[in-house]
Protein backbone atom coordinates (compact mmCIF):
# COMPACT_ATOMS: atom_id res chain seq x y z
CA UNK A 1 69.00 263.43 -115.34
CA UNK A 2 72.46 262.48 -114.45
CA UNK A 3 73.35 259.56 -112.58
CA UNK A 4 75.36 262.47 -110.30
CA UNK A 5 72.31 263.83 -109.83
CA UNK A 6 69.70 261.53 -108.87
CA UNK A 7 72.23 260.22 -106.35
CA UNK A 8 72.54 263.69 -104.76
CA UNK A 9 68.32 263.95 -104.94
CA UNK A 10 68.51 260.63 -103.39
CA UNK A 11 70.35 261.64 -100.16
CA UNK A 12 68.56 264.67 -100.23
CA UNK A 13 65.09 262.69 -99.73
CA UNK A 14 67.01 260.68 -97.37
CA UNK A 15 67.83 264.35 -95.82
CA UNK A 16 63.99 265.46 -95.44
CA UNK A 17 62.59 262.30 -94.43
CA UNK A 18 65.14 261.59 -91.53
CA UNK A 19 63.88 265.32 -90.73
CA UNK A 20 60.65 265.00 -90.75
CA UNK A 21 60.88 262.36 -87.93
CA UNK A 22 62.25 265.01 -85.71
CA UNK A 23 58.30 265.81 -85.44
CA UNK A 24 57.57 262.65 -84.22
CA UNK A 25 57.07 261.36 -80.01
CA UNK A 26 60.69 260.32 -79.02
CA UNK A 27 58.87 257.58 -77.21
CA UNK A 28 57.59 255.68 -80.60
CA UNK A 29 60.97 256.04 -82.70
CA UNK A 30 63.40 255.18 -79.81
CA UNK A 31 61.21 254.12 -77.10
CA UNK A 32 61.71 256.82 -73.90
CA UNK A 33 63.61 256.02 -70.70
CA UNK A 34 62.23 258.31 -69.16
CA UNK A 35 60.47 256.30 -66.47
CA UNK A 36 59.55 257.24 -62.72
CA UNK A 37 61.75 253.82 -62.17
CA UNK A 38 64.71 255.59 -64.57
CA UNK A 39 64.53 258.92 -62.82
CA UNK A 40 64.42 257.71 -58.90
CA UNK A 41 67.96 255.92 -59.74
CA UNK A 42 68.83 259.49 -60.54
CA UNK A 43 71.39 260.59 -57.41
CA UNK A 44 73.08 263.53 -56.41
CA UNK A 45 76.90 263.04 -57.00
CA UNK A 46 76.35 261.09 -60.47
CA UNK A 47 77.94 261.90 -63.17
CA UNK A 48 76.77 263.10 -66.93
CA UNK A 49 77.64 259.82 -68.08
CA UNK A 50 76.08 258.04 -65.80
CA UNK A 51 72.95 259.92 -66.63
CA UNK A 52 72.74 259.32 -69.75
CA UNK A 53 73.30 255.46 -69.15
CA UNK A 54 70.45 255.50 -67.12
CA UNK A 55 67.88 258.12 -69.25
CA UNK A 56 69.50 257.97 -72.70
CA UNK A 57 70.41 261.34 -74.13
CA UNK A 58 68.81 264.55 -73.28
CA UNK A 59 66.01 266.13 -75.20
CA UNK A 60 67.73 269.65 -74.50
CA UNK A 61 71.27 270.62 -72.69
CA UNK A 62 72.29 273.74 -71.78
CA UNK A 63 76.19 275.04 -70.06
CA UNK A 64 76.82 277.87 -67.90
CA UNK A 65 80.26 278.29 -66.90
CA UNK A 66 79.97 280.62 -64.06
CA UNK A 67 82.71 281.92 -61.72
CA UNK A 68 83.31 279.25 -59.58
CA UNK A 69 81.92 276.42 -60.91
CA UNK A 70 79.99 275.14 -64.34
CA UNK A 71 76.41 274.76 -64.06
CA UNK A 72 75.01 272.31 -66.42
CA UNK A 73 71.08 271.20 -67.20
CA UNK A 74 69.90 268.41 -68.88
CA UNK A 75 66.22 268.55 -69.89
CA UNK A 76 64.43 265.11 -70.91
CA UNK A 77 60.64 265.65 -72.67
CA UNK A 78 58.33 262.39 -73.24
CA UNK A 79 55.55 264.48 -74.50
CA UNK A 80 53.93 265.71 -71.48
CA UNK A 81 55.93 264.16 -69.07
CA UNK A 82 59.90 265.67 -68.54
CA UNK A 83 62.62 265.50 -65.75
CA UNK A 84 65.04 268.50 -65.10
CA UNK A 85 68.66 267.24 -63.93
CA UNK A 86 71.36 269.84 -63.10
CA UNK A 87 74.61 268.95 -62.60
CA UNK A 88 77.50 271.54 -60.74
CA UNK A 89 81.04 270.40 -61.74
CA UNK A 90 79.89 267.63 -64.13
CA UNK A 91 77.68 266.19 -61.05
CA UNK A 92 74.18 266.05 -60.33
CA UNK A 93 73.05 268.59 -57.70
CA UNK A 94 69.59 268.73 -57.98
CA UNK A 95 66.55 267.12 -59.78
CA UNK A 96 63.10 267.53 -60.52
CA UNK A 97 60.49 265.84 -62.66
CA UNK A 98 56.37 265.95 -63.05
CA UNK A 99 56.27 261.98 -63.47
CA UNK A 100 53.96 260.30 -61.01
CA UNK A 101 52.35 264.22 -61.35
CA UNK A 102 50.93 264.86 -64.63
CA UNK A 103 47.34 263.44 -65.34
């Protein structure tokens, strides 16, 4: 084998294995924010940034850009655990969570 080549099966092991954490709880590789403590500094007016100083990155986010305004929604999973935070106009409007809730 080349040297070319076992470089480029090199990265592509790197490839599968940084994949394969993607299976893993977000909690154990990058230990979660998402706390009931995190989430009730969560206010309405905030902006995305400020969000995501506060809860790290979202799990899943999702943009609707309606009529009048743009609707965004910024979903945050710790396995069973998970806050909702939309934001109207880049600022939060509403929230909702199952922390404190879930057995």
């Amino acid at each position: 084998m080349t040297k070319h080549k076992t470089h480029l099966l090199g990265l592509l092991l790197a490839a599968l294995a940084l994949l394969s954490l993607g299976g893993c709880s977000r909690s154990t590789i990058s230990g979660s924010k998402l706390t009931s403590a995190n989430y009730d500094q969560i206010t309405l007016g905030m902006s995305k940034a400020q969000v995501e100083t506060i809860l790290g990155s979202p799990t899943t986010a999702e943009t609707k850009d309606m009529v009048i305004f743009k609707k965004s929604t910024y979903r945050y999973e710790d396995g069973k655990k998970f806050a909702i935070i939309t934001f109207k106009n880049d600022e939060v409007d509403s929230k909702d969570t199952n922390l404190g809730r879930e057995p």
